[in-house]
PDB file of N, CA and C in Angstrom:
ATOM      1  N   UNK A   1     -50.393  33.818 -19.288  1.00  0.00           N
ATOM      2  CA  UNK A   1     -50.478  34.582 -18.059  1.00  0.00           C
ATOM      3  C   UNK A   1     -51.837  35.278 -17.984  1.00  0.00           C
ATOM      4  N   UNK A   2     -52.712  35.162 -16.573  1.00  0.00           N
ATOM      5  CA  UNK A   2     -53.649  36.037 -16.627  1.00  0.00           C
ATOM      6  C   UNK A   2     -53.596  37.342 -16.280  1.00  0.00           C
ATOM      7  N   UNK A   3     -55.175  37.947 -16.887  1.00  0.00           N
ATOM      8  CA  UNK A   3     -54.761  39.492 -16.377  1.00  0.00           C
ATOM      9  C   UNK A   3     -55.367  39.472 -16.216  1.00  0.00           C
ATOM     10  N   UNK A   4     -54.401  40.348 -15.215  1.00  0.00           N
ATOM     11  CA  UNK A   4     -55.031  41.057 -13.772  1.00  0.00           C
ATOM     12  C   UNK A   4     -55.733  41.959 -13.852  1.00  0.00           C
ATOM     13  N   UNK A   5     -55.848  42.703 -14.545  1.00  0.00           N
ATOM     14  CA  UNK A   5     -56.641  43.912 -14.724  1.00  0.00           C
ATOM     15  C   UNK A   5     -57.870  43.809 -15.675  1.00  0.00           C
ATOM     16  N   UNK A   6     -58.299  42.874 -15.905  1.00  0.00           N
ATOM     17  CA  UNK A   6     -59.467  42.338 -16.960  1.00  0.00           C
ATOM     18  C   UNK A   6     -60.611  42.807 -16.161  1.00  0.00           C
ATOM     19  N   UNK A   7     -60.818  42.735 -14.971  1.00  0.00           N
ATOM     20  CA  UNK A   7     -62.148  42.722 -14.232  1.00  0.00           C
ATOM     21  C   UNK A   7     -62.195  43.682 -13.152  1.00  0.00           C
ATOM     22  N   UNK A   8     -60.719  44.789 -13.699  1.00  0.00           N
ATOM     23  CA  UNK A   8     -60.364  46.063 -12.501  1.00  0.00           C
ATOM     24  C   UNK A   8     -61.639  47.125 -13.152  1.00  0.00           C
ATOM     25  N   UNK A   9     -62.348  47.652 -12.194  1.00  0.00           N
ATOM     26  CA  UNK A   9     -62.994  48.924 -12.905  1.00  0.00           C
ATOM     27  C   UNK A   9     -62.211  49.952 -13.501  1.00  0.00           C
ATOM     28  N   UNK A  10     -62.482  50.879 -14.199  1.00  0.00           N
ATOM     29  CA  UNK A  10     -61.472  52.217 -14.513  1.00  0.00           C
ATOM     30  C   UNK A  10     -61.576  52.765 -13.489  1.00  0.00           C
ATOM     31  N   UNK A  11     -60.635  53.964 -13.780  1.00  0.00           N
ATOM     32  CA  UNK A  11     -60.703  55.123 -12.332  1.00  0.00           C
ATOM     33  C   UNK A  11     -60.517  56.165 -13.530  1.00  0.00           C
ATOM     34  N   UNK A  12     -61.851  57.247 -13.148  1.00  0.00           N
ATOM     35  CA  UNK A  12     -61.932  58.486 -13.411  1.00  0.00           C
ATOM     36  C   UNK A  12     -61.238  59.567 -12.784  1.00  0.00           C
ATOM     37  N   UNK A  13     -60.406  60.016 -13.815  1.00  0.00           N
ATOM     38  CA  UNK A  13     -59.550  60.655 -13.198  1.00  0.00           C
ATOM     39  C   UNK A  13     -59.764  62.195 -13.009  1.00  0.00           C
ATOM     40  N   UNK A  14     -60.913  62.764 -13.005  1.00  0.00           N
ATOM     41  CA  UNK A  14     -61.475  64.103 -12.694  1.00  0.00           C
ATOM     42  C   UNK A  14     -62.569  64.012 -11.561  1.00  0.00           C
ATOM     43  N   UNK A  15     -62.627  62.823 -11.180  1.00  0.00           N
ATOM     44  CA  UNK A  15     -64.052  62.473 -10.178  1.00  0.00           C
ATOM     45  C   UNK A  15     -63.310  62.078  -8.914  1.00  0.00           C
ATOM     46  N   UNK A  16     -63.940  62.867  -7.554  1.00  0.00           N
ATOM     47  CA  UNK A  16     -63.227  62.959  -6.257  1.00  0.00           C
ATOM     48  C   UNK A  16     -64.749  62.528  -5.761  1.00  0.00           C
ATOM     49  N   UNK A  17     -64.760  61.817  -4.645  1.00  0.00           N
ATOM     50  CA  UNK A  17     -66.084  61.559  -3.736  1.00  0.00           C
ATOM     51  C   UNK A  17     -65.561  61.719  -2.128  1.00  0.00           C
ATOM     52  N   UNK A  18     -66.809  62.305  -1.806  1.00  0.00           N
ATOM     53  CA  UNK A  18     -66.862  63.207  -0.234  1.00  0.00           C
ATOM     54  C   UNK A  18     -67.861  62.420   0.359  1.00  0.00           C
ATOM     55  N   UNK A  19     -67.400  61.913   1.233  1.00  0.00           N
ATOM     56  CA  UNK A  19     -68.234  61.456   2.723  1.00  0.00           C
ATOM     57  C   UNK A  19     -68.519  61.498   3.249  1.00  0.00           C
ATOM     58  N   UNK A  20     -69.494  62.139   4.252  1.00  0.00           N
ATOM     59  CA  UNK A  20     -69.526  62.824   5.256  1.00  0.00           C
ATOM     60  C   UNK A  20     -70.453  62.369   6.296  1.00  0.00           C
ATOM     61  N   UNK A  21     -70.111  62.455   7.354  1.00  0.00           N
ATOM     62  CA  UNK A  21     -70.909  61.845   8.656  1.00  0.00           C
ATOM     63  C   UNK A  21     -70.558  62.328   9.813  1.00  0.00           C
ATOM     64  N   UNK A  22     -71.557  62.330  10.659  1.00  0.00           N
ATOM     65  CA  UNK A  22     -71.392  62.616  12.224  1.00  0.00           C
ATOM     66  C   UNK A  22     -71.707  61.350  13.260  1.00  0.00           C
ATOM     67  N   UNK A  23     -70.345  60.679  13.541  1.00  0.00           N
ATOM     68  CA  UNK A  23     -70.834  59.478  14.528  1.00  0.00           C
ATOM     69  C   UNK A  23     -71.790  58.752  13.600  1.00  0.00           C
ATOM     70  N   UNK A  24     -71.392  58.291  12.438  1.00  0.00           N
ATOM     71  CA  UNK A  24     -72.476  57.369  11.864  1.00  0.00           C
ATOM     72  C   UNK A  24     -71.155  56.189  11.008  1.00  0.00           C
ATOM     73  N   UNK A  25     -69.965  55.470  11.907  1.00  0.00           N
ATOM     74  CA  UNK A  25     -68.995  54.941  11.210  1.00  0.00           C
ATOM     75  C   UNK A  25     -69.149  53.615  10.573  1.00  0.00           C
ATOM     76  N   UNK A  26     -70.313  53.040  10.955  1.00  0.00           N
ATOM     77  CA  UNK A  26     -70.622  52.008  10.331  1.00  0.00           C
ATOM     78  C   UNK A  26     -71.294  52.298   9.064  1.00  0.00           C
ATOM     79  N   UNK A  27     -71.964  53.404   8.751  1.00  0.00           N
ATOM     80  CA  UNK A  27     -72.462  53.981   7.569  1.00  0.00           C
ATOM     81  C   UNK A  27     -71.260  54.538   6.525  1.00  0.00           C
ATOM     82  N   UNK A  28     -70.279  55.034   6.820  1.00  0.00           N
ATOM     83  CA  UNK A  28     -69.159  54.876   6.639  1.00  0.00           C
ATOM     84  C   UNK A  28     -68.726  54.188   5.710  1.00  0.00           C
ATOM     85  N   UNK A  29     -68.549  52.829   6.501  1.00  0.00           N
ATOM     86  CA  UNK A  29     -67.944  51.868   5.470  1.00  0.00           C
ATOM     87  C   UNK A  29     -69.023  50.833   4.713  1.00  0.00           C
ATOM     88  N   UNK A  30     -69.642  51.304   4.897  1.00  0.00           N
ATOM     89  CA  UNK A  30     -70.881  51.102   3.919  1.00  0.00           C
ATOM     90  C   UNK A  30     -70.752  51.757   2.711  1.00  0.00           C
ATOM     91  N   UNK A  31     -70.506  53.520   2.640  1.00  0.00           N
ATOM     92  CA  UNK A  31     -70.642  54.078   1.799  1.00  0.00           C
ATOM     93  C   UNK A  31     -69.554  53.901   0.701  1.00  0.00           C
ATOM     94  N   UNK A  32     -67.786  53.382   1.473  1.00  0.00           N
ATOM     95  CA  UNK A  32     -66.698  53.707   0.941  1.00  0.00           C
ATOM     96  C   UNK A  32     -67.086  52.355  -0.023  1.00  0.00           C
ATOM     97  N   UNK A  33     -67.780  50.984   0.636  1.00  0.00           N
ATOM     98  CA  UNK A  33     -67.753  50.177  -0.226  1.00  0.00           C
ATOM     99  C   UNK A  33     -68.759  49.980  -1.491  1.00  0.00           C
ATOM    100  N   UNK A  34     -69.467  50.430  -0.896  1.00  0.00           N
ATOM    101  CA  UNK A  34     -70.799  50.995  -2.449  1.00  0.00           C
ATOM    102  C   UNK A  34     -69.910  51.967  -3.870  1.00  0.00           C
ATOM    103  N   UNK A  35     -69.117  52.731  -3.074  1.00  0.00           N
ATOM    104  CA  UNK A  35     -68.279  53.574  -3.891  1.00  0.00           C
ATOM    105  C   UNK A  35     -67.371  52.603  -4.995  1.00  0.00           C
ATOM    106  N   UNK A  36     -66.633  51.892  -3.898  1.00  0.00           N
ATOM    107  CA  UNK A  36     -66.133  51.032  -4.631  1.00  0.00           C
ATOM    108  C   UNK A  36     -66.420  49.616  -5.511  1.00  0.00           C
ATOM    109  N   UNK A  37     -67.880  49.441  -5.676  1.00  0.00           N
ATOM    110  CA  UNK A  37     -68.188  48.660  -6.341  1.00  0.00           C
ATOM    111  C   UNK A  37     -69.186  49.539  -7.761  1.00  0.00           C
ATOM    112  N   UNK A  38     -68.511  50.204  -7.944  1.00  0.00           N
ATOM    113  CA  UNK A  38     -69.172  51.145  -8.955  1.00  0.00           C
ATOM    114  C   UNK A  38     -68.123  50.937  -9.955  1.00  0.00           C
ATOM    115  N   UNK A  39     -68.959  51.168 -11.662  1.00  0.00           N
ATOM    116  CA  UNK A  39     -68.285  50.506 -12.691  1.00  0.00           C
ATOM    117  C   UNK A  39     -67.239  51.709 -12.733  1.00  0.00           C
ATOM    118  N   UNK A  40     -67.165  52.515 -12.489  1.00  0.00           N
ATOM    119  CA  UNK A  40     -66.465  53.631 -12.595  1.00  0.00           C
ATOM    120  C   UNK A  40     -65.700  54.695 -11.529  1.00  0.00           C
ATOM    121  N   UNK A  41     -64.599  54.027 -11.202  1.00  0.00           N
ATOM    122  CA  UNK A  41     -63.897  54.568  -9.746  1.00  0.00           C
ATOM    123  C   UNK A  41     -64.032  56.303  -9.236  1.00  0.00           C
ATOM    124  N   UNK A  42     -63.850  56.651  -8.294  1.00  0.00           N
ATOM    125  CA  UNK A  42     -62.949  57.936  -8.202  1.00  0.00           C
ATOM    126  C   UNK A  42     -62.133  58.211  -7.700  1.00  0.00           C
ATOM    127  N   UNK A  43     -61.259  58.839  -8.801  1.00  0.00           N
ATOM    128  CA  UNK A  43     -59.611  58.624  -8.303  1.00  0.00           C
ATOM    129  C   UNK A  43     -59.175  59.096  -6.598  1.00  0.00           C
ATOM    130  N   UNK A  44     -60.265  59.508  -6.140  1.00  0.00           N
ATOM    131  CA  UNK A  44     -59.796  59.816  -4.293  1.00  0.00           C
ATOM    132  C   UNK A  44     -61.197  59.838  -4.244  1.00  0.00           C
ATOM    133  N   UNK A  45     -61.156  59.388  -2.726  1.00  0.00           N
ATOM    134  CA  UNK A  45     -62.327  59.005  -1.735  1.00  0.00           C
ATOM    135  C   UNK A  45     -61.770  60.124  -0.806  1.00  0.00           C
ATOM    136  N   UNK A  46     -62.557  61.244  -0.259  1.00  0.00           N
ATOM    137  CA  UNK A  46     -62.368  62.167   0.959  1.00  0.00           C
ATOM    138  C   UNK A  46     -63.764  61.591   1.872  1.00  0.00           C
ATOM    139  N   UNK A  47     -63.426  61.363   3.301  1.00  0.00           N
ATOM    140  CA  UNK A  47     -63.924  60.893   4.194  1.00  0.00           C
ATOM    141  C   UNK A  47     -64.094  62.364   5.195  1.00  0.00           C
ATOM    142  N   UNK A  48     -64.942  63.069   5.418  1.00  0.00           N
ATOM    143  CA  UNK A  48     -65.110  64.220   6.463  1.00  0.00           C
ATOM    144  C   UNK A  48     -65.865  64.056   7.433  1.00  0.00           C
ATOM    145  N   UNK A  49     -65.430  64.502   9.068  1.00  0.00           N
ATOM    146  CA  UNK A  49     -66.262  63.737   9.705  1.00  0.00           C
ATOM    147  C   UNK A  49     -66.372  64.709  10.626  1.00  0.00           C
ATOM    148  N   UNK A  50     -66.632  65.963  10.597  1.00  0.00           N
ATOM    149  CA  UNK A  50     -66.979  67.225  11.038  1.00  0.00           C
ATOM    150  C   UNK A  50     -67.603  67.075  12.286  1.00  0.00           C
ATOM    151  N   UNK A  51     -67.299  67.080  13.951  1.00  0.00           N
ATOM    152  CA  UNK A  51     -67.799  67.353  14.713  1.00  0.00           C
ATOM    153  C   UNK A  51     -67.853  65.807  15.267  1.00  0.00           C
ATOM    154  N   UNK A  52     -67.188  64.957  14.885  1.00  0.00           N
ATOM    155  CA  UNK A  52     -67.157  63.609  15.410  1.00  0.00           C
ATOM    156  C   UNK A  52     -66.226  63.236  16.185  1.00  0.00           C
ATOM    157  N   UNK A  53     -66.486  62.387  17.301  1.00  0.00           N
ATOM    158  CA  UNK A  53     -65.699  61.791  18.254  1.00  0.00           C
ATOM    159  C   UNK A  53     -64.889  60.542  17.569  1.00  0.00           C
ATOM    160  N   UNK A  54     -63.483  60.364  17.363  1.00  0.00           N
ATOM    161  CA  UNK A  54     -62.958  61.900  17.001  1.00  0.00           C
ATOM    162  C   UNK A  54     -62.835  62.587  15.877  1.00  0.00           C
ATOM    163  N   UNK A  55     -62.583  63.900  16.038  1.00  0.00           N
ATOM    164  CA  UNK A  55     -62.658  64.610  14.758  1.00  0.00           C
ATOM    165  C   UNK A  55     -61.681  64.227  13.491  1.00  0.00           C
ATOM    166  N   UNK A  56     -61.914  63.922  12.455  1.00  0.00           N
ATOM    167  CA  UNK A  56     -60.762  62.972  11.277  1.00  0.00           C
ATOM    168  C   UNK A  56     -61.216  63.843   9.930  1.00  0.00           C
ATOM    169  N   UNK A  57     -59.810  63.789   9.256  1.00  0.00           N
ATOM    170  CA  UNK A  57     -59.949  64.300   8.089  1.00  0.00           C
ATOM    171  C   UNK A  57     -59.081  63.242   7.262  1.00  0.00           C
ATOM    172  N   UNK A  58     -59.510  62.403   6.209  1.00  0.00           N
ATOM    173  CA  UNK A  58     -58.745  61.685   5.826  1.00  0.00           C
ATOM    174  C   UNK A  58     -58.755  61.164   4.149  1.00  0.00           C
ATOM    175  N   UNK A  59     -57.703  60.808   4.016  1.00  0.00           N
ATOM    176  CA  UNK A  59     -58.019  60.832   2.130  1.00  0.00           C
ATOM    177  C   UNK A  59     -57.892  59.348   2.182  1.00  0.00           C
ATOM    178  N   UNK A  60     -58.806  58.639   1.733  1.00  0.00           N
ATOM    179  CA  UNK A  60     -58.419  56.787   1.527  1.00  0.00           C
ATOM    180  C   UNK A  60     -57.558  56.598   0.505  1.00  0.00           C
TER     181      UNK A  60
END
């Protein structure tokens, strides 16, 4: 059987990452995926989008 988890990164489990943008959502998911190709996860992604159409607060 293979595993699945051979080629999963870890997730640091004291490390939180903050996002933040105004009307910039394509930068966005730019950033969430740079995040996620890092050898070393963080256990929550916070996305803040302070003053944006529309205004979102969200935990990925």
């Amino acid at each position: 059987m293979k595993d699945l988890n051979k080629n999963r990164p870890s997730v640091a489990k004291d490390v939180e990452a903050v996002i933040t943008s105004f009307n910039q959502g394509s930068m966005i998911l730019e950033a969430v995926r740079s995040l996620c190709e890092q050898t070393l996860l963080p256990e929550r992604i916070l996305q803040l989008l302070p003053g944006s159409i529309p205004s979102v607060f969200l935990t990925l």
